[in-house]
N, C-alpha and C. Protein backbone atom coordinates (compact mmCIF):
# COMPACT_ATOMS: atom_id res chain seq x y z
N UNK A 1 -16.32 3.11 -9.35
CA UNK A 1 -15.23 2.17 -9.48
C UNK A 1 -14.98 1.52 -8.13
N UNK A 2 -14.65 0.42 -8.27
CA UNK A 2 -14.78 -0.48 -6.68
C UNK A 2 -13.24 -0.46 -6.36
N UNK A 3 -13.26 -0.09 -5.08
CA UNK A 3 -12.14 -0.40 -4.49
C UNK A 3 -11.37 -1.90 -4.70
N UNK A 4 -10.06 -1.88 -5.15
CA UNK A 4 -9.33 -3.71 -5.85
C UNK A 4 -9.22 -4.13 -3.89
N UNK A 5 -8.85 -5.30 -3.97
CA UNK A 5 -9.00 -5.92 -2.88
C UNK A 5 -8.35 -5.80 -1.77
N UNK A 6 -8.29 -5.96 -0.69
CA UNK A 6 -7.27 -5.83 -0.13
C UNK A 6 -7.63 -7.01 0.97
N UNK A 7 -6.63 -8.17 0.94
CA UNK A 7 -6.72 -9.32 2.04
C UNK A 7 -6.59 -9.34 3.16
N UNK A 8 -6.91 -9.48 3.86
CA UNK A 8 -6.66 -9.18 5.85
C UNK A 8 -4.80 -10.11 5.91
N UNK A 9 -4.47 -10.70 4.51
CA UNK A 9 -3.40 -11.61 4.90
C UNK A 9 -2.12 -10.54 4.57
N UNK A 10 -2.84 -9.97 3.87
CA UNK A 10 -1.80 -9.08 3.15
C UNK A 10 -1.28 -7.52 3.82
N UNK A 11 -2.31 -7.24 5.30
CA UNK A 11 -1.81 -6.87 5.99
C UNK A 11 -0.91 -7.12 6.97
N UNK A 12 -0.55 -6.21 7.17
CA UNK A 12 0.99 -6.42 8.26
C UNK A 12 1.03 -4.86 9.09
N UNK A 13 0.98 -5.20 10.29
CA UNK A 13 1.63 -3.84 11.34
C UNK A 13 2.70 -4.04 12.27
N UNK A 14 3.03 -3.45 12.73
CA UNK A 14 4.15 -3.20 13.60
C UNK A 14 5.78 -3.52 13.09
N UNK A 15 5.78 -3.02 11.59
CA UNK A 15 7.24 -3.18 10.99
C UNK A 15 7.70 -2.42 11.07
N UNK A 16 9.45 -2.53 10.77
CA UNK A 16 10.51 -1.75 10.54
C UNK A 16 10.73 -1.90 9.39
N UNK A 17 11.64 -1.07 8.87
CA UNK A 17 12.21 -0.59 7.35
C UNK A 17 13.80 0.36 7.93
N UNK A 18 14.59 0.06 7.09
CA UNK A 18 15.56 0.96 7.36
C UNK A 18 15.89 1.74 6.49
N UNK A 19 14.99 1.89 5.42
CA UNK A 19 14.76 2.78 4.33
C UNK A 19 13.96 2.59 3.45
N UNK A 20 13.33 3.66 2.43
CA UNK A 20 12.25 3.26 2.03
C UNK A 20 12.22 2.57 0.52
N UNK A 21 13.54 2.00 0.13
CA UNK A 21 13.48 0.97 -0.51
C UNK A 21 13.69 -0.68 0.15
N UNK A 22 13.98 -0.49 1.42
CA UNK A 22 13.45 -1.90 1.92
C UNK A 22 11.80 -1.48 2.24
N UNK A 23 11.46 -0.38 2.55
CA UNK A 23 10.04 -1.04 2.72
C UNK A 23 9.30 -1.35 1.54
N UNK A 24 9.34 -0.76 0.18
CA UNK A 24 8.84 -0.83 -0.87
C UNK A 24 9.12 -2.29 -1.31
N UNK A 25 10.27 -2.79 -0.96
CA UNK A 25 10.55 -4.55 -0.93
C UNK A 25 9.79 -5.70 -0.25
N UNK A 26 9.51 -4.93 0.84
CA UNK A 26 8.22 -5.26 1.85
C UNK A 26 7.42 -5.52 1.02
N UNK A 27 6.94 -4.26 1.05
CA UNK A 27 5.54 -3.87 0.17
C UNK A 27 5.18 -4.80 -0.85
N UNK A 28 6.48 -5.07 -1.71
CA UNK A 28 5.98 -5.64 -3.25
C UNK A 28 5.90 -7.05 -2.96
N UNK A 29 6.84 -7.87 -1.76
CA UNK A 29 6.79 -9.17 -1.62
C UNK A 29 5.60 -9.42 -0.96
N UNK A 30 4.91 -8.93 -0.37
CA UNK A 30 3.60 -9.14 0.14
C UNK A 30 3.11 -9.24 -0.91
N UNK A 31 3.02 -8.26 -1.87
CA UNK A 31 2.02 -8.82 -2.86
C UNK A 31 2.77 -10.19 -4.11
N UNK A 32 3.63 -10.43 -4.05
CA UNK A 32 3.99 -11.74 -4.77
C UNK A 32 3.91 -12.70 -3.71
N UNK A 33 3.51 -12.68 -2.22
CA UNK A 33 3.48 -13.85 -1.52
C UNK A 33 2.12 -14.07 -1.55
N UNK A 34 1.19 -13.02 -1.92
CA UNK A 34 -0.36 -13.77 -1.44
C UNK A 34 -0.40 -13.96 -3.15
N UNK A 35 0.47 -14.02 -4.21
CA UNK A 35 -0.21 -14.56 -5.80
C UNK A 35 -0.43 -13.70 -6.59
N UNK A 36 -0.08 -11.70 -6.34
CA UNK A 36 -0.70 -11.06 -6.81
C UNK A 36 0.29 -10.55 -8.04
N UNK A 37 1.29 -10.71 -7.89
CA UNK A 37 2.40 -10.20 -9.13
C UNK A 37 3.48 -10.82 -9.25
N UNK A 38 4.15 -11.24 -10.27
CA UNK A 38 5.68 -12.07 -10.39
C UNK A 38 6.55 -11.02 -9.41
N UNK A 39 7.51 -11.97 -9.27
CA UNK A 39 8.65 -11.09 -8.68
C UNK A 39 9.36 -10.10 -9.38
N UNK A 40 9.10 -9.64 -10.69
CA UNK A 40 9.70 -8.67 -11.66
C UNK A 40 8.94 -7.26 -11.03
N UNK A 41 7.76 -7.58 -10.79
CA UNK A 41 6.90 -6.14 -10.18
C UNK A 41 7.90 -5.37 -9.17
N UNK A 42 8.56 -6.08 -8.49
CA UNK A 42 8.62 -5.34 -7.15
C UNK A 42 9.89 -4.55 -8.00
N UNK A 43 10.79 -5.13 -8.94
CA UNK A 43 11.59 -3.82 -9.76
C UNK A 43 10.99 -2.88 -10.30
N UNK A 44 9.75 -2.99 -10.40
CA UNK A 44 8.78 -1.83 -11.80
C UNK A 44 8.45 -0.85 -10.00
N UNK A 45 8.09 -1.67 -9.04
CA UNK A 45 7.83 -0.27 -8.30
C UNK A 45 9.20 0.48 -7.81
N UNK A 46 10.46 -0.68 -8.10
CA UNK A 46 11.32 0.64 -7.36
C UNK A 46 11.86 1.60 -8.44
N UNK A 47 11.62 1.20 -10.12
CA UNK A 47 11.85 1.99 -11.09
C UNK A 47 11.21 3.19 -11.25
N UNK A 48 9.62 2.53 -10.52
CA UNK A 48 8.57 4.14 -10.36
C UNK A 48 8.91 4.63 -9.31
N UNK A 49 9.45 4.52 -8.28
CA UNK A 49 9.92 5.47 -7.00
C UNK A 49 11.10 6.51 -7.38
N UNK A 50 12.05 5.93 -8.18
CA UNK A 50 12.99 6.34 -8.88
C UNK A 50 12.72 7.73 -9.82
N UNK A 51 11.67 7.48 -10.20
CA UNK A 51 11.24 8.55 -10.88
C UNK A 51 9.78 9.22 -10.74
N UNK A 52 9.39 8.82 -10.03
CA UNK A 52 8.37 9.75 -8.76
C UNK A 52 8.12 9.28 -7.11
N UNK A 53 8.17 10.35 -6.51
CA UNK A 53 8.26 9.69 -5.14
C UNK A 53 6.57 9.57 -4.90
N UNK A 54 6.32 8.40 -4.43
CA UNK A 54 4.86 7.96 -3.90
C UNK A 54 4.80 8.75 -2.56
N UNK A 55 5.00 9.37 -1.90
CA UNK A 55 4.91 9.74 -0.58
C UNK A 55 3.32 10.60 -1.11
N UNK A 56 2.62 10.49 -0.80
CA UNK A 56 1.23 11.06 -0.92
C UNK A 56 0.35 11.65 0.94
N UNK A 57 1.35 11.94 1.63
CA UNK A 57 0.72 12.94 2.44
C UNK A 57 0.03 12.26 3.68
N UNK A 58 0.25 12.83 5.37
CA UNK A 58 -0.21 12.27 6.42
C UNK A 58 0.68 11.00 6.82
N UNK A 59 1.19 10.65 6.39
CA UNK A 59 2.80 9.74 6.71
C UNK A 59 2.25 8.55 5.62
N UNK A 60 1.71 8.55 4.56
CA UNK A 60 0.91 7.60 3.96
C UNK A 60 1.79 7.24 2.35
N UNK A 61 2.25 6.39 1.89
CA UNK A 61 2.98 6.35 0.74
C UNK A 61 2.33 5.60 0.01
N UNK A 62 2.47 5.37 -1.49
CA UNK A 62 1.54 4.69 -1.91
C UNK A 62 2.71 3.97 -3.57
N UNK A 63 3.69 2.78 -2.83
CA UNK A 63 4.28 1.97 -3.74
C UNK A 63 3.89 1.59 -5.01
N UNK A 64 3.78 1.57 -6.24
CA UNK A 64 3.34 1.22 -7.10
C UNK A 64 4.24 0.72 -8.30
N UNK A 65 3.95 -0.37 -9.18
CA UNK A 65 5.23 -0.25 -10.22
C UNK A 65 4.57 0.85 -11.80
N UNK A 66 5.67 0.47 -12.65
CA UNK A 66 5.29 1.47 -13.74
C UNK A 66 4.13 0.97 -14.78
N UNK A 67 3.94 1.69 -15.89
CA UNK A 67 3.28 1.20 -16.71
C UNK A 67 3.60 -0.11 -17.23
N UNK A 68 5.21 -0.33 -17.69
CA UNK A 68 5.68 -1.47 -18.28
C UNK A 68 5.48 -2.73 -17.13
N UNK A 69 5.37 -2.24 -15.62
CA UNK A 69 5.30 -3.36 -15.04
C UNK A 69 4.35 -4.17 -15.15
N UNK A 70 3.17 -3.71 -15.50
CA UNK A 70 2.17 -4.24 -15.15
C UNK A 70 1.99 -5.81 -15.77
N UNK A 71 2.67 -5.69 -16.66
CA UNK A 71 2.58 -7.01 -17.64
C UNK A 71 2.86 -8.52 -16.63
N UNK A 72 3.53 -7.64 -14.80
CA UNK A 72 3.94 -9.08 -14.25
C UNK A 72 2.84 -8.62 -13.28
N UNK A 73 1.95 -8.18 -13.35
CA UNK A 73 0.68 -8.27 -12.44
C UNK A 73 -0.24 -8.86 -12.93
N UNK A 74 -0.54 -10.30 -12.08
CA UNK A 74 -1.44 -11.25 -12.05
C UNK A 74 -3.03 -10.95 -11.82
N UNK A 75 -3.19 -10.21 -11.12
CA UNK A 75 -4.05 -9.83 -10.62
C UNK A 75 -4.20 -8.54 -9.56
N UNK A 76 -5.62 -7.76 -9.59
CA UNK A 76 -5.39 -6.45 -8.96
C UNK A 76 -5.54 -6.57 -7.24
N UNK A 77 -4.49 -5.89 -6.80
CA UNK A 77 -4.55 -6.80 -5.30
C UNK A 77 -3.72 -5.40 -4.52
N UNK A 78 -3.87 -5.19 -3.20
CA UNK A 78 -3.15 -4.13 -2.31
C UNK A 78 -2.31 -4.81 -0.89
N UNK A 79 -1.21 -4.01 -0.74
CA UNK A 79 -0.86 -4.78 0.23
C UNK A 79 -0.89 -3.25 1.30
N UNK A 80 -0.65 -3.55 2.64
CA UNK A 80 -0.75 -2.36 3.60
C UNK A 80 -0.06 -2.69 4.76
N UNK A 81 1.18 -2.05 4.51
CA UNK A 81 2.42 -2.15 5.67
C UNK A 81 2.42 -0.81 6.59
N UNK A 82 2.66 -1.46 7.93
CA UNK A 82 2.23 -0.21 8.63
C UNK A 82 3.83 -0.31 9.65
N UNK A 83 4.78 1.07 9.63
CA UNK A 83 5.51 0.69 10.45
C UNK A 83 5.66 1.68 10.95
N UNK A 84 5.67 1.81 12.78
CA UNK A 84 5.26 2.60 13.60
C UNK A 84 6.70 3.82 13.57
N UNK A 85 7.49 3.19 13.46
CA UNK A 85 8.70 3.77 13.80
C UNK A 85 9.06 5.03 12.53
N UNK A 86 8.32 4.91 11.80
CA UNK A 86 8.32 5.51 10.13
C UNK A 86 9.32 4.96 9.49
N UNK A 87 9.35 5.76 8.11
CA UNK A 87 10.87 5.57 7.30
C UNK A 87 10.90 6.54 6.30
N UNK A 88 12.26 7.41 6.51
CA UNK A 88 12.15 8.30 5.92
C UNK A 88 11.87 7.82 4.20
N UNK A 89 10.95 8.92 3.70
CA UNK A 89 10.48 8.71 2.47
C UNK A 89 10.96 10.19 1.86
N UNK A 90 12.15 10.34 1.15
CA UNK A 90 12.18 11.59 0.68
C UNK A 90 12.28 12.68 1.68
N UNK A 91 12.00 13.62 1.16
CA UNK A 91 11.44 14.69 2.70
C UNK A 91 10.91 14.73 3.81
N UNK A 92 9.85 13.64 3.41
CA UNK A 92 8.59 13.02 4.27
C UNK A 92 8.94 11.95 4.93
N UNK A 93 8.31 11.27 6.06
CA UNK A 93 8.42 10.21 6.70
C UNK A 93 7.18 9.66 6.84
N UNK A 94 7.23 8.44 6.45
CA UNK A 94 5.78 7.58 5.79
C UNK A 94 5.61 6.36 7.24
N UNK A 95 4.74 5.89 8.02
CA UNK A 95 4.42 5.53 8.62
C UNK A 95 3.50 3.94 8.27
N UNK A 96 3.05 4.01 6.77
CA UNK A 96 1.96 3.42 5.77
C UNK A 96 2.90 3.16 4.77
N UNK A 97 2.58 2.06 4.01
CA UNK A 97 2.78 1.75 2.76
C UNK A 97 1.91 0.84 1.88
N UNK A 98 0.98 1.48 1.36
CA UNK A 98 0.15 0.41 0.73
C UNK A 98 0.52 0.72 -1.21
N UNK A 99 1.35 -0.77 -1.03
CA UNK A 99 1.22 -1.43 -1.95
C UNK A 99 0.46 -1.32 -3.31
N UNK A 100 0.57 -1.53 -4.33
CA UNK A 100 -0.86 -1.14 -5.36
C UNK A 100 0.35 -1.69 -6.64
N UNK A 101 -0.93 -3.40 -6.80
CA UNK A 101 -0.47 -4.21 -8.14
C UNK A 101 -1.95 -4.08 -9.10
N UNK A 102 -1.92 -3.00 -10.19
CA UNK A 102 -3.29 -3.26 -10.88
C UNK A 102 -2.96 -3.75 -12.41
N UNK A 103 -3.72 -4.20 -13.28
CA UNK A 103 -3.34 -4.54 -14.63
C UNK A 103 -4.19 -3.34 -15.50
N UNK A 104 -4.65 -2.22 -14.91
CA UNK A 104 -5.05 -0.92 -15.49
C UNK A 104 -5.15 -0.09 -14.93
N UNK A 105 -6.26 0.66 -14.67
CA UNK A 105 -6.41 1.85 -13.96
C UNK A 105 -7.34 1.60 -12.45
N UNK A 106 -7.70 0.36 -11.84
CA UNK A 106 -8.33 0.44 -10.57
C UNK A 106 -7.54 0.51 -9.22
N UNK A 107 -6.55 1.44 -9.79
CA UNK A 107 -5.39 2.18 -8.58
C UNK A 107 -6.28 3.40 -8.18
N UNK A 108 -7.07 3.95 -8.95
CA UNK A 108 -7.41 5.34 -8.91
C UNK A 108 -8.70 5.43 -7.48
N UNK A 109 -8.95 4.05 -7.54
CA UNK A 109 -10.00 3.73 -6.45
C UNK A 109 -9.53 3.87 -5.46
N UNK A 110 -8.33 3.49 -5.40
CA UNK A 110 -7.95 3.78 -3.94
C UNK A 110 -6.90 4.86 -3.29
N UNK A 111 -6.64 5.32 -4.52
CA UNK A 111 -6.02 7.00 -4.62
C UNK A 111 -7.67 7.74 -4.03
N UNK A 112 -8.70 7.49 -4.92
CA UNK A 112 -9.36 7.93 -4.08
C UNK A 112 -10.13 8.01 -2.35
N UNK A 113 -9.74 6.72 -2.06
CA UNK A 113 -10.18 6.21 -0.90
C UNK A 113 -9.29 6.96 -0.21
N UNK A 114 -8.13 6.75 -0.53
CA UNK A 114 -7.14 7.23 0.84
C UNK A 114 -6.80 8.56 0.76
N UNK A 115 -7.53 9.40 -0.47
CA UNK A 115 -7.39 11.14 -0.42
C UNK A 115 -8.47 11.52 0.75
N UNK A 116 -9.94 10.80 0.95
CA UNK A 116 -10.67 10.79 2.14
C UNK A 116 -10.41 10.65 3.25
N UNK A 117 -9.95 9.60 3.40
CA UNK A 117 -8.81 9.24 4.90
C UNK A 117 -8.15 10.27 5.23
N UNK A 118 -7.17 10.65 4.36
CA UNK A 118 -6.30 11.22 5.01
C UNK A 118 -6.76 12.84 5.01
N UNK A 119 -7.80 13.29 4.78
CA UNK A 119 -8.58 14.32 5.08
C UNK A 119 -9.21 14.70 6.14
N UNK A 120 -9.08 13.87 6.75
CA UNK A 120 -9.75 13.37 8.01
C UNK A 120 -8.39 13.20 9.12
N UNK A 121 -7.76 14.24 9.74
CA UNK A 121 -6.53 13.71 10.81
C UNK A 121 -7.00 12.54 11.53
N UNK A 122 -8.10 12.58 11.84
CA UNK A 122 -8.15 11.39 12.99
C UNK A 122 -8.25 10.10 12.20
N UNK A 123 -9.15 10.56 11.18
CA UNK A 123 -9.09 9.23 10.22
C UNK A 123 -7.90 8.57 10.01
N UNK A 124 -6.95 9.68 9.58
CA UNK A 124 -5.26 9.14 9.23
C UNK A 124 -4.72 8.49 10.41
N UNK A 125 -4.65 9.05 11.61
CA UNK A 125 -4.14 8.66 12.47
C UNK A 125 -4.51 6.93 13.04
N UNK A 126 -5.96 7.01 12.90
CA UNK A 126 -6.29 5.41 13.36
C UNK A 126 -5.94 4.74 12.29
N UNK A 127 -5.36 4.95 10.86
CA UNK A 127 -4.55 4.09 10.22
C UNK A 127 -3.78 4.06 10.77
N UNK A 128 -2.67 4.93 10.83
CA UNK A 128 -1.42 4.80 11.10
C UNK A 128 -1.28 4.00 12.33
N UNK A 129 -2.36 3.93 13.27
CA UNK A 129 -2.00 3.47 14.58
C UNK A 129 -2.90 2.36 14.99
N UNK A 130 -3.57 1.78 13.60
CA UNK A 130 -4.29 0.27 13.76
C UNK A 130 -3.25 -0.55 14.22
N UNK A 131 -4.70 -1.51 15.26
CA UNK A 131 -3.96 -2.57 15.85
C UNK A 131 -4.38 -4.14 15.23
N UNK A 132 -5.10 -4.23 14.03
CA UNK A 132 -5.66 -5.27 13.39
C UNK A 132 -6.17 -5.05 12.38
N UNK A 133 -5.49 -5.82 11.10
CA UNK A 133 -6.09 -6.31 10.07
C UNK A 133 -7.72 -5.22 9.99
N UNK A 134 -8.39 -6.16 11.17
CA UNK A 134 -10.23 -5.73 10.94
C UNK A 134 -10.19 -4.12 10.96
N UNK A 135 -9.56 -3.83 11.98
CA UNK A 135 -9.68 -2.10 11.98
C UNK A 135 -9.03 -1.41 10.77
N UNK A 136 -7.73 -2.16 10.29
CA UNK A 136 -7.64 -1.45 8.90
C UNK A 136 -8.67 -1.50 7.63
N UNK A 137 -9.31 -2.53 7.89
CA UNK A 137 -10.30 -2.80 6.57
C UNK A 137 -11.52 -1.99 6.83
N UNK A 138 -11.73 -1.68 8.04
CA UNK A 138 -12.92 -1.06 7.79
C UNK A 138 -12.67 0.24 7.61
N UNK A 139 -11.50 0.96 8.53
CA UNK A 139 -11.18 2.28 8.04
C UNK A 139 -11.09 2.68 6.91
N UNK A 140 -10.82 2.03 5.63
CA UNK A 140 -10.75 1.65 4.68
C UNK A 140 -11.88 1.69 3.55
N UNK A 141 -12.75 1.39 4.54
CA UNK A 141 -14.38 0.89 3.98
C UNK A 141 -14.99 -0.36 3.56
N UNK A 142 -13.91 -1.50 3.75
CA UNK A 142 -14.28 -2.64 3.30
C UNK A 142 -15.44 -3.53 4.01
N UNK A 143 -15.70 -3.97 3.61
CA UNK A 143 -17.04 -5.21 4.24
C UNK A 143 -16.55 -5.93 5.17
N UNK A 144 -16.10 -5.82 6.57
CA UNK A 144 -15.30 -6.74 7.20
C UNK A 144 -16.09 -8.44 7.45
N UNK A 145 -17.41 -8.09 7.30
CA UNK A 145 -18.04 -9.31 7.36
C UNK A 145 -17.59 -10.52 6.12
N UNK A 146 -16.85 -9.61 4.97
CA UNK A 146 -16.69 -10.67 3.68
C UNK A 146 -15.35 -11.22 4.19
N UNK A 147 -14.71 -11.92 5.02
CA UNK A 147 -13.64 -11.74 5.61
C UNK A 147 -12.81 -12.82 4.39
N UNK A 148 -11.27 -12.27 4.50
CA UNK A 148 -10.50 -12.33 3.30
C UNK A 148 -9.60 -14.03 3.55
């Protein structure tokens, strides 16, 4: 299963959040600013936070809306907010927020991608502490030569 896309536009580092439903607001408007979901999505992910916390481990969270949302996802697309300062997420304090608008199941691609990463401390860490777009995509695994 191929990793869904992720745009070098649709990254962003060095943000703040003052909680982790503004960053998940972040999160979701990135993906309705590059075309990838109506603005109804970004309620379906704070309805799914509501009733499971995305915090998935290594300061790494992983926003998503619900099943019913999907109907305002245009297309399968990731966004990846990186804010140094963290924000508390639940128990946890998340450092990452990538985004995830799919219209089925090619979320699981990158549930898998980033269970590797973050298996890897150092791996996690040069996410958390990328300084460009390019270095996130390749950590990532993407083709940086296909540039977005």
């Amino acid at each position: 299963m191929a990793m869904p896309r992720l745009e070098a536009r649709a990254i962003r580092l060095g943000l703040t959040a003052v909680d982790k439903h503004d960053a998940i607001e972040q999160a979701g408007g990135v993906l309705v600013e590059i075309g990838a979901v109506e603005e109804a999505y970004v309620a379906a992910m704070h309805e799914r936070e509501s009733s499971i916390n995305t915090y998935i481990g290594e300061g790494v969270a992983i926003p998503h809306g619900t099943e019913q949302g999907r109907v305002h996802v245009k297309r399968t697309a990731l966004s990846f907010l990186q804010f140094p300062e963290g924000v508390d997420w639940g128990e946890q304090r998340a450092t990452v927020a990538v985004g995830i608008a799919s219209q089925s199941n090619e979320h699981v691609a990158v549930l898998s991608a980033l269970a590797q990463i973050l298996t890897d401390p150092a791996r996690a860490e040069a996410l958390r502490s990328a300084t460009s777009p390019g270095q996130v995509l390749a950590l990532l695994g993407y083709d940086t030569d296909q540039d977005s």
